[in-house]
PDB file of N, CA and C in Angstrom:
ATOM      1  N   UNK A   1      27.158  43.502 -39.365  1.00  0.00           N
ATOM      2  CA  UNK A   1      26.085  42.947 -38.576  1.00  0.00           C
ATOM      3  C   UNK A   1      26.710  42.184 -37.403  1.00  0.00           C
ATOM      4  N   UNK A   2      25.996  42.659 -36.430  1.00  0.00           N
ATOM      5  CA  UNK A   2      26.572  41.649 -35.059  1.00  0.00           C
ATOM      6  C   UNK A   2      25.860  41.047 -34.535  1.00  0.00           C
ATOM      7  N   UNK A   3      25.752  39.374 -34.986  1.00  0.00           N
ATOM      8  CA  UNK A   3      24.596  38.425 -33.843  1.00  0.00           C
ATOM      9  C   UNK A   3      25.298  37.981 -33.041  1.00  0.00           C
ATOM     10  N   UNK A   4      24.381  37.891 -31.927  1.00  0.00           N
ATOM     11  CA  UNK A   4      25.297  37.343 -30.506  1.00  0.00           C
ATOM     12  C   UNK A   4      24.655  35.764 -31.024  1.00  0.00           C
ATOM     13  N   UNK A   5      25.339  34.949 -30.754  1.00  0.00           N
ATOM     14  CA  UNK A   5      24.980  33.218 -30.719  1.00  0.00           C
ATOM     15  C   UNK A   5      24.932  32.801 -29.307  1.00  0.00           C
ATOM     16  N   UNK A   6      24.036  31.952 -29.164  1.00  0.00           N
ATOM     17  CA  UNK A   6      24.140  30.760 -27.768  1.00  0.00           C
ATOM     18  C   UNK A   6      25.382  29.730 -28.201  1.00  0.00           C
ATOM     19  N   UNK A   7      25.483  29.524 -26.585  1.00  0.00           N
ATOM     20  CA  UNK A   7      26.384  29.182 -26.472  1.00  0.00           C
ATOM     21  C   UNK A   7      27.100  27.687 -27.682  1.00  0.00           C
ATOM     22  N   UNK A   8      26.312  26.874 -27.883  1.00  0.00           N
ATOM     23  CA  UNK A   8      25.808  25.829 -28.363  1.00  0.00           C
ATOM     24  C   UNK A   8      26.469  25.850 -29.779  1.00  0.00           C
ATOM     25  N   UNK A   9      25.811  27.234 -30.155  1.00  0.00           N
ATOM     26  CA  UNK A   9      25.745  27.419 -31.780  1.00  0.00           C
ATOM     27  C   UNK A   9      27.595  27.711 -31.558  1.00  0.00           C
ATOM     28  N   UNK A  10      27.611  28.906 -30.978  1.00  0.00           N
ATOM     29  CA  UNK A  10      29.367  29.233 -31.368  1.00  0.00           C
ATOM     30  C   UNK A  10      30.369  28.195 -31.151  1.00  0.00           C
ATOM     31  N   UNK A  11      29.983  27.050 -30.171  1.00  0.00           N
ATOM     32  CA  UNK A  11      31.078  26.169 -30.444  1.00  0.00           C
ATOM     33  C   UNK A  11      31.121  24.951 -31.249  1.00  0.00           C
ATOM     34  N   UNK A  12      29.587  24.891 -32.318  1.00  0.00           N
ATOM     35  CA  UNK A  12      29.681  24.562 -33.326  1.00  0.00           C
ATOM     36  C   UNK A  12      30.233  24.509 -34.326  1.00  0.00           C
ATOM     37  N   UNK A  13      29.795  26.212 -34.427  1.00  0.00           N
ATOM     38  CA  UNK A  13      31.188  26.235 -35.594  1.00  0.00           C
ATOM     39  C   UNK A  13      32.357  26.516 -35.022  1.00  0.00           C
ATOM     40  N   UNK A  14      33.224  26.832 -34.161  1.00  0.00           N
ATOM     41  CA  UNK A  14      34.191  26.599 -33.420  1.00  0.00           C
ATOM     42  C   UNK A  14      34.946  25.303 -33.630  1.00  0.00           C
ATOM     43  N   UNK A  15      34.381  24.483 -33.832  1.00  0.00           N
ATOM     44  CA  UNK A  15      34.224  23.266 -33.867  1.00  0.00           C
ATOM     45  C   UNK A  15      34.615  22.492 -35.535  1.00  0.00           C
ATOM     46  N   UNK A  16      33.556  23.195 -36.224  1.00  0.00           N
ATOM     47  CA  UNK A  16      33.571  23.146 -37.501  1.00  0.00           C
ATOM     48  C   UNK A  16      35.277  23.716 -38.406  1.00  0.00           C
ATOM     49  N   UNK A  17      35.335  25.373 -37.724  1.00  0.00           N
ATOM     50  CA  UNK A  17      36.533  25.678 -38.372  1.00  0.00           C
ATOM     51  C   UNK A  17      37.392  24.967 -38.018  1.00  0.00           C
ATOM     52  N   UNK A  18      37.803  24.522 -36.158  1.00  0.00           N
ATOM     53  CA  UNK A  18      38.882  23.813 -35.926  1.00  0.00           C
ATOM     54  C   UNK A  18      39.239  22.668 -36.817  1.00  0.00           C
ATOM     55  N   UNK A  19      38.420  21.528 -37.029  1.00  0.00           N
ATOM     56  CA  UNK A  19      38.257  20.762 -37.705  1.00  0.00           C
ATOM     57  C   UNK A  19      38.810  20.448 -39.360  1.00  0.00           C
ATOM     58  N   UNK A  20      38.852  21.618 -40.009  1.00  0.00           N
ATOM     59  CA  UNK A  20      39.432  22.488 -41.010  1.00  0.00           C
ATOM     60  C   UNK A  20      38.037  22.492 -41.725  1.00  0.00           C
ATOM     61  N   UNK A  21      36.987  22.097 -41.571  1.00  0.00           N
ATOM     62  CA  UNK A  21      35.839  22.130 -42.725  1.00  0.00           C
ATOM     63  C   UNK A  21      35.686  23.256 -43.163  1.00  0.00           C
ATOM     64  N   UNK A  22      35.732  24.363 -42.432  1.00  0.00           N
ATOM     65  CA  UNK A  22      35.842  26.035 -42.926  1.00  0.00           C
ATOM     66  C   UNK A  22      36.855  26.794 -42.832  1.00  0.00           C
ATOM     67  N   UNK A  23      37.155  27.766 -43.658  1.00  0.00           N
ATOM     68  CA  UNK A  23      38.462  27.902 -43.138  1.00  0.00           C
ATOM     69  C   UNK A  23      38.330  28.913 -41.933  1.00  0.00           C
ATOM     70  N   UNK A  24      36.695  29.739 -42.030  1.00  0.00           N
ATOM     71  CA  UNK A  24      36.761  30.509 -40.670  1.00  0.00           C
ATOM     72  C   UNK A  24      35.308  30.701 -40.368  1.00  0.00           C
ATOM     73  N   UNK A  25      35.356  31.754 -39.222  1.00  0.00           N
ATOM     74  CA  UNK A  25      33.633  31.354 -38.717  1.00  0.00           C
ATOM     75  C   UNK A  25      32.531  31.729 -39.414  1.00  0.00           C
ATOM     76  N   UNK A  26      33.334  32.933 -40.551  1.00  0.00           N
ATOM     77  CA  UNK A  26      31.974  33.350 -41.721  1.00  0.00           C
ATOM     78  C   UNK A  26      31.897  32.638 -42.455  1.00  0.00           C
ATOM     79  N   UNK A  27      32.454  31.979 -42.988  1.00  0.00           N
ATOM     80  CA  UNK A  27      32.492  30.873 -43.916  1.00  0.00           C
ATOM     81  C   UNK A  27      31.420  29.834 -43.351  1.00  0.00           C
ATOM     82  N   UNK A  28      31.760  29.122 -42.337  1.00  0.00           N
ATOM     83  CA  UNK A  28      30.813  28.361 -41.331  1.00  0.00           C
ATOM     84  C   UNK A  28      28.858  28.617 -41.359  1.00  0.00           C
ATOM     85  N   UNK A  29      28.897  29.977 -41.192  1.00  0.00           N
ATOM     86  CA  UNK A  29      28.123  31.046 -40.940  1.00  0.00           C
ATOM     87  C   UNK A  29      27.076  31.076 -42.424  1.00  0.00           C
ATOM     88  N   UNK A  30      27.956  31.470 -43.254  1.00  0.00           N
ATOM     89  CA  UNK A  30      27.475  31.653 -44.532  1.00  0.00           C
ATOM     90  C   UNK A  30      27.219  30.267 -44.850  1.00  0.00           C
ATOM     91  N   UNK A  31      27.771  29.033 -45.368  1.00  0.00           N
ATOM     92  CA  UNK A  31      27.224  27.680 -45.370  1.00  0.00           C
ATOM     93  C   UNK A  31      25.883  27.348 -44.662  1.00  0.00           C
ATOM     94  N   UNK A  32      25.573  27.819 -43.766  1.00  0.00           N
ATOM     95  CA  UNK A  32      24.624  27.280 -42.492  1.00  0.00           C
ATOM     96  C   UNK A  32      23.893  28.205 -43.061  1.00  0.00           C
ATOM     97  N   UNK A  33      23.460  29.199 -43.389  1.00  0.00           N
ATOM     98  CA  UNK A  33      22.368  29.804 -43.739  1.00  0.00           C
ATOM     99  C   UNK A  33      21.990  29.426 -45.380  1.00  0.00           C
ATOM    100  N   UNK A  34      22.904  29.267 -46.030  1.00  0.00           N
ATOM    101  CA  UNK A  34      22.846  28.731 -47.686  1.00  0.00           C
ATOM    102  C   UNK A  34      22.104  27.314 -47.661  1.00  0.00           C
ATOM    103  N   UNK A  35      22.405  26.573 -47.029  1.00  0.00           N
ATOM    104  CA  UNK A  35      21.307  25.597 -46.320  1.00  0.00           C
ATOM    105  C   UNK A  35      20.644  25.721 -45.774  1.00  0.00           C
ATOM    106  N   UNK A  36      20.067  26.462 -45.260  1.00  0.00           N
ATOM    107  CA  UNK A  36      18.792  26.740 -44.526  1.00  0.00           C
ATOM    108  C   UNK A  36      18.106  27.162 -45.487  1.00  0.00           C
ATOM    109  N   UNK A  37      18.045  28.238 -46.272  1.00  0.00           N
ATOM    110  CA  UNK A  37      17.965  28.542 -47.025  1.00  0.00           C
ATOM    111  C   UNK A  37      17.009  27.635 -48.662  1.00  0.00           C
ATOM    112  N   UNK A  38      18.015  27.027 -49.024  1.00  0.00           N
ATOM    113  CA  UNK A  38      17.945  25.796 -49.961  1.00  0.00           C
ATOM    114  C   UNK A  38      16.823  24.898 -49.061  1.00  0.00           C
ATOM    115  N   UNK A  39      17.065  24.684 -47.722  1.00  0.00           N
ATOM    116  CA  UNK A  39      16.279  23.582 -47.195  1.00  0.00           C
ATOM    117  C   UNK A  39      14.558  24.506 -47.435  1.00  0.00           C
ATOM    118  N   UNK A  40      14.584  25.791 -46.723  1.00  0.00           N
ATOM    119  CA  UNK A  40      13.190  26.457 -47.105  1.00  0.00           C
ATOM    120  C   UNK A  40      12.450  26.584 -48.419  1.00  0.00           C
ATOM    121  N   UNK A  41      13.865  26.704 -49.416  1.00  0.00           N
ATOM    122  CA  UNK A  41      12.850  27.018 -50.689  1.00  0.00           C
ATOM    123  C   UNK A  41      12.278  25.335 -51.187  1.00  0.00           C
ATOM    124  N   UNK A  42      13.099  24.224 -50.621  1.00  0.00           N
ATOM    125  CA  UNK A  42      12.431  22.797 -50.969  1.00  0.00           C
ATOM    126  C   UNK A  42      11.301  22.739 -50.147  1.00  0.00           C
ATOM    127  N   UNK A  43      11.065  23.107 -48.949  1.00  0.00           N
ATOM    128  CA  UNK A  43       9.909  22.911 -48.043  1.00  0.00           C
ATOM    129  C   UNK A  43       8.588  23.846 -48.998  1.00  0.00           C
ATOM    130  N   UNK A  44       8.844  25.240 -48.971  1.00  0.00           N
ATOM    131  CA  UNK A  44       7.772  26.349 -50.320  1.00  0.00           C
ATOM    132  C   UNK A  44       7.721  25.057 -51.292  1.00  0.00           C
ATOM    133  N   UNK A  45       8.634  24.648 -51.684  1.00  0.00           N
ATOM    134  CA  UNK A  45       8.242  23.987 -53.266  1.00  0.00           C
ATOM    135  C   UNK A  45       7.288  22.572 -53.239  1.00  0.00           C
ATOM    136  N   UNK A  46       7.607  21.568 -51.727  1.00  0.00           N
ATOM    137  CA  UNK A  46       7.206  20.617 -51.525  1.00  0.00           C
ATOM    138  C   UNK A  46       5.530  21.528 -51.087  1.00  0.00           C
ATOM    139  N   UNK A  47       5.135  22.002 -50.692  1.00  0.00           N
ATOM    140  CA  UNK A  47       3.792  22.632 -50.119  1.00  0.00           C
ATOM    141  C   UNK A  47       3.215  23.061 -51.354  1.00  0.00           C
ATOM    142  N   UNK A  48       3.791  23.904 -52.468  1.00  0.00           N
ATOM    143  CA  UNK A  48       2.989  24.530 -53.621  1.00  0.00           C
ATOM    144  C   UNK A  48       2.985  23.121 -53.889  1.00  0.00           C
ATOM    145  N   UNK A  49       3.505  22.420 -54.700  1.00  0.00           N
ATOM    146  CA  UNK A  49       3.066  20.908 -55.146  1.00  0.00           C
ATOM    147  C   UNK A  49       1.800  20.425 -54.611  1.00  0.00           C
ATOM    148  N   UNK A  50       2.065  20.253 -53.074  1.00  0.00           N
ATOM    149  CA  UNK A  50       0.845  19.780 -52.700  1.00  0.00           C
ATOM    150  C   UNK A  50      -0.696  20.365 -52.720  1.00  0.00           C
ATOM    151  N   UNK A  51      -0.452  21.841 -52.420  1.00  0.00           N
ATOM    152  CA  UNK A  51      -1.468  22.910 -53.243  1.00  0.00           C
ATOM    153  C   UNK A  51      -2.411  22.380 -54.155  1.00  0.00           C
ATOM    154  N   UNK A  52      -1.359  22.411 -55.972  1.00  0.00           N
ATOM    155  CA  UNK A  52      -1.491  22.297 -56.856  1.00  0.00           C
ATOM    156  C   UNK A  52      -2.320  20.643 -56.536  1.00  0.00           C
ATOM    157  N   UNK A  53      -1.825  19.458 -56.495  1.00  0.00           N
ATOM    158  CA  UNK A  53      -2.403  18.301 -56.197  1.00  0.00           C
ATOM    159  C   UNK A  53      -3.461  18.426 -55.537  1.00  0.00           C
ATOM    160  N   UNK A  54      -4.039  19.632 -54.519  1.00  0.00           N
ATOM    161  CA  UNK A  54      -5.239  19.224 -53.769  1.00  0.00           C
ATOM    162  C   UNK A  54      -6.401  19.840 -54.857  1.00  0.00           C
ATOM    163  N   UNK A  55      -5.472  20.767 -55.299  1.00  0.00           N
ATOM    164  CA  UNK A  55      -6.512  21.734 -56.294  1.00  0.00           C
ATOM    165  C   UNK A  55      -7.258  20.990 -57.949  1.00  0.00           C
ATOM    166  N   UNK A  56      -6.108  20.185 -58.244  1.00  0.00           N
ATOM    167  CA  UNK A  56      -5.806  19.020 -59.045  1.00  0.00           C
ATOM    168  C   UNK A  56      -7.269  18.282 -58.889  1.00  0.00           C
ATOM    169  N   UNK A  57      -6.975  17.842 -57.451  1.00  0.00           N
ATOM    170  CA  UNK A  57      -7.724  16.904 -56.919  1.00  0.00           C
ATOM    171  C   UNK A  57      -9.296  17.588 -57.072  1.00  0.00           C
ATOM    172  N   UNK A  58      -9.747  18.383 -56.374  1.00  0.00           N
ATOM    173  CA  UNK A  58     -10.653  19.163 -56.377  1.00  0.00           C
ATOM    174  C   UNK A  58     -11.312  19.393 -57.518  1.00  0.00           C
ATOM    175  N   UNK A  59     -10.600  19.767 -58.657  1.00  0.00           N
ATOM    176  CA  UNK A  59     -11.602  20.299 -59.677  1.00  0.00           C
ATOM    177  C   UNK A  59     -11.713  18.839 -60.512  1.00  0.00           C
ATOM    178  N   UNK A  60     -11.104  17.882 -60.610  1.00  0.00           N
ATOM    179  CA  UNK A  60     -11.458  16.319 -60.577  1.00  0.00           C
ATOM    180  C   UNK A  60     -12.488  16.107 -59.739  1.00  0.00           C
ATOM    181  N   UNK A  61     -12.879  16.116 -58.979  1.00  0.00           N
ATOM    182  CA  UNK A  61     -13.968  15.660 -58.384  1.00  0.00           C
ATOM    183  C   UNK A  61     -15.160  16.595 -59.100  1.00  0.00           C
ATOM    184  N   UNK A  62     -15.148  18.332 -58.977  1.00  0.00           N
ATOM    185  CA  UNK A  62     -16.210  18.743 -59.677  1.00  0.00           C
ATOM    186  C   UNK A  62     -16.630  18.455 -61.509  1.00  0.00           C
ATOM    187  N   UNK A  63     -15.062  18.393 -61.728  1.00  0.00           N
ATOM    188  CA  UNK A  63     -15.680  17.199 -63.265  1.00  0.00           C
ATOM    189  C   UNK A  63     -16.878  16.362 -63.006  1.00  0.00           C
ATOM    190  N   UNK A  64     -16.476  15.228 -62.372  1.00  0.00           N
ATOM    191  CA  UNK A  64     -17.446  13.944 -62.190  1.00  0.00           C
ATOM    192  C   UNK A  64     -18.019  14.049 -61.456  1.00  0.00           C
ATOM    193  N   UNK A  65     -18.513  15.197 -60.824  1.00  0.00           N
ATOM    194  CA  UNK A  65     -19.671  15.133 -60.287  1.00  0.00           C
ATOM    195  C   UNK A  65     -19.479  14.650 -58.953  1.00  0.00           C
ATOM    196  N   UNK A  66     -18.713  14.813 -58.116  1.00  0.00           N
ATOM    197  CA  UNK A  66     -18.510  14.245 -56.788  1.00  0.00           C
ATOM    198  C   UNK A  66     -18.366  15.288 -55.698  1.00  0.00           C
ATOM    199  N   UNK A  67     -19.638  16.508 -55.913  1.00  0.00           N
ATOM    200  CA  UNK A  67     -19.189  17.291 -54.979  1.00  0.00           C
ATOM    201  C   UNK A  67     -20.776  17.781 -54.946  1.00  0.00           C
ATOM    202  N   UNK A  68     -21.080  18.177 -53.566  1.00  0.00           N
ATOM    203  CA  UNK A  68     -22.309  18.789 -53.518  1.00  0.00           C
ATOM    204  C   UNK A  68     -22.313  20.547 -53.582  1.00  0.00           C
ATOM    205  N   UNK A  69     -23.545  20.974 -52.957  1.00  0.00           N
ATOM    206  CA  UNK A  69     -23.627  22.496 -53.636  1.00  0.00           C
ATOM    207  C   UNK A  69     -23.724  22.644 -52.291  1.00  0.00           C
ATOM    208  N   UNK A  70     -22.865  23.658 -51.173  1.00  0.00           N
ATOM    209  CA  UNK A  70     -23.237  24.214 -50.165  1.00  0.00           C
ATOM    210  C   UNK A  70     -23.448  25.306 -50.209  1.00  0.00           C
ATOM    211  N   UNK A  71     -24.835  25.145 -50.362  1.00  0.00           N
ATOM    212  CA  UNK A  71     -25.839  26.432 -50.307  1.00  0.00           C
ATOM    213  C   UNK A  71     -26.645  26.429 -49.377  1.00  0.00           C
ATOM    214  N   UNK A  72     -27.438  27.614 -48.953  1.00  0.00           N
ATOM    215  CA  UNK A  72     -28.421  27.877 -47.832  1.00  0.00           C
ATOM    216  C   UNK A  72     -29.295  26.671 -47.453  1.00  0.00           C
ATOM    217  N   UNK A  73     -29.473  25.951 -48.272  1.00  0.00           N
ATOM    218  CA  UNK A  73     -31.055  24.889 -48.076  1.00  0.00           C
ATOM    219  C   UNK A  73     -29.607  23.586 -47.725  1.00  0.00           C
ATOM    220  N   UNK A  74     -28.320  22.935 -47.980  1.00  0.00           N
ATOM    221  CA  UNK A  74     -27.462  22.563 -47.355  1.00  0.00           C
ATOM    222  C   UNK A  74     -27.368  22.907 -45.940  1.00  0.00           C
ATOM    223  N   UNK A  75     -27.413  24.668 -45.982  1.00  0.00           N
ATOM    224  CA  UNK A  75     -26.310  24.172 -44.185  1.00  0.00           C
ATOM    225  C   UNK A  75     -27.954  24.186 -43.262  1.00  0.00           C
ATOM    226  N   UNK A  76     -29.035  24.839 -43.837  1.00  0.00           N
ATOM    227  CA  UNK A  76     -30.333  24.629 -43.387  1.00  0.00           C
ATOM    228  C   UNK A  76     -30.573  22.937 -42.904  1.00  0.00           C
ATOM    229  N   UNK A  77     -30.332  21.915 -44.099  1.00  0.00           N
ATOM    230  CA  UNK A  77     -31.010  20.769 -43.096  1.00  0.00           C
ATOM    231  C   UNK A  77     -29.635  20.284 -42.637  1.00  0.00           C
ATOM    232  N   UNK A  78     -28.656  21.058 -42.482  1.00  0.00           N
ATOM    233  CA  UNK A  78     -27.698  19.921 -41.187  1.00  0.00           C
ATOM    234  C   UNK A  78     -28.156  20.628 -40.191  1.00  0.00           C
ATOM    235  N   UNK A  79     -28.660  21.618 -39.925  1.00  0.00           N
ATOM    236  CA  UNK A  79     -29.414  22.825 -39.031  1.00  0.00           C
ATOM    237  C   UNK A  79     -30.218  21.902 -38.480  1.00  0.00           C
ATOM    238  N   UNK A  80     -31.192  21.222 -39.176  1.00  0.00           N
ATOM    239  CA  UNK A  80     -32.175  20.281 -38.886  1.00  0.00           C
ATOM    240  C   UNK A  80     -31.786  19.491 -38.547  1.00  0.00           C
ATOM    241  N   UNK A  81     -30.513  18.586 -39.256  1.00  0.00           N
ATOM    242  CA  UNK A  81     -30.505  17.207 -38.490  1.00  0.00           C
ATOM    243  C   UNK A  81     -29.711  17.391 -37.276  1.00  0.00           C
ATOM    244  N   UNK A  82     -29.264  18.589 -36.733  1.00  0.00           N
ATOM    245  CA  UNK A  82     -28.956  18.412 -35.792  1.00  0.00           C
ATOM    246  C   UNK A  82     -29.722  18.335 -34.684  1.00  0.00           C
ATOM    247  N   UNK A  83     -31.080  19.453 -34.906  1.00  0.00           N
ATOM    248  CA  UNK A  83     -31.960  19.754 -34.211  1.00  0.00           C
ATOM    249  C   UNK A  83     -32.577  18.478 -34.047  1.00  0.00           C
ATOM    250  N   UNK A  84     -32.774  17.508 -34.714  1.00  0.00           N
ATOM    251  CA  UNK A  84     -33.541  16.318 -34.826  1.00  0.00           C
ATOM    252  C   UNK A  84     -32.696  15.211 -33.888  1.00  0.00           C
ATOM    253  N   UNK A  85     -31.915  15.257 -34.082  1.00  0.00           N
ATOM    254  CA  UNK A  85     -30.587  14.707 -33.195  1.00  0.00           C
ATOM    255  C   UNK A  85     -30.874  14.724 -31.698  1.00  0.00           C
ATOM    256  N   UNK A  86     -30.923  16.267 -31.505  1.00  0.00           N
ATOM    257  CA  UNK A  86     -31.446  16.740 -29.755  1.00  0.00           C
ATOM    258  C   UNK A  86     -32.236  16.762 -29.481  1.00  0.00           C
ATOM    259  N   UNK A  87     -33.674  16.547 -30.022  1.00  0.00           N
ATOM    260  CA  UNK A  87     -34.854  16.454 -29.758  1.00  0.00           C
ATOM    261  C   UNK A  87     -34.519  15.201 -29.723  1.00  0.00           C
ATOM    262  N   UNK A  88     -34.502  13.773 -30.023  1.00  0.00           N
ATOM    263  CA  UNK A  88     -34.643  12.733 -30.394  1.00  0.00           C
ATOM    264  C   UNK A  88     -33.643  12.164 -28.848  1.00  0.00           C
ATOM    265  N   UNK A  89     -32.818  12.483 -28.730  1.00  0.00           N
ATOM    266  CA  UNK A  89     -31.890  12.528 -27.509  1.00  0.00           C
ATOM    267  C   UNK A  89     -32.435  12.755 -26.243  1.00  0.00           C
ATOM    268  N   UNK A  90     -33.665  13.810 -26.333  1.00  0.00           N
ATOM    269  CA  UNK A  90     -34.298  13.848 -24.937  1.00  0.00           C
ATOM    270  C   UNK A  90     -34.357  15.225 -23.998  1.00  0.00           C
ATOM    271  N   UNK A  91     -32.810  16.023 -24.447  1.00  0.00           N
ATOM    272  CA  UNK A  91     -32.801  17.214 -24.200  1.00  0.00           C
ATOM    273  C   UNK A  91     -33.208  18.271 -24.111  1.00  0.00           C
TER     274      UNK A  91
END
């Protein structure tokens, strides 16, 4: 595989091997994506969590009763109170 890098990136690790932290630029290369990597599957894992917690959350509320029914005769009178709104306004 051949990626071309900006400029930026190649004397990063340029930088990195000189340094001795790698011993060469695949090495460098391969590290930097193994972390990226690791960093994505914590970001997926931190988001399903939060998922799970909203969903958590959610069917807790329809336990106790803290949720209404949006059904037709619902989005009907916000229909109304809006209409009541603009009539009342002058428009």
């Amino acid at each position: 595989m051949n990626i071309p890098l900006k400029k930026q990136q190649a004397q990063w690790i340029a930088d990195q091997v000189s340094s001795g932290r790698y011993r060469d630029e695949l090495e460098a290369i391969e590290d930097a994506i193994a972390a990226k990597m690791r960093e994505d599957e914590a970001d997926w894992a931190a988001a399903r969590e939060k998922l799970r917690d909203r969903i958590r959350s959610a069917e807790d509320d329809i336990r106790n009763e803290r949720t209404i029914l949006a059904d037709k005769a619902f989005f009907e009178s916000k229909r109304q109170m809006i209409r009541d709104r603009y009539l009342k306004s002058g428009k």
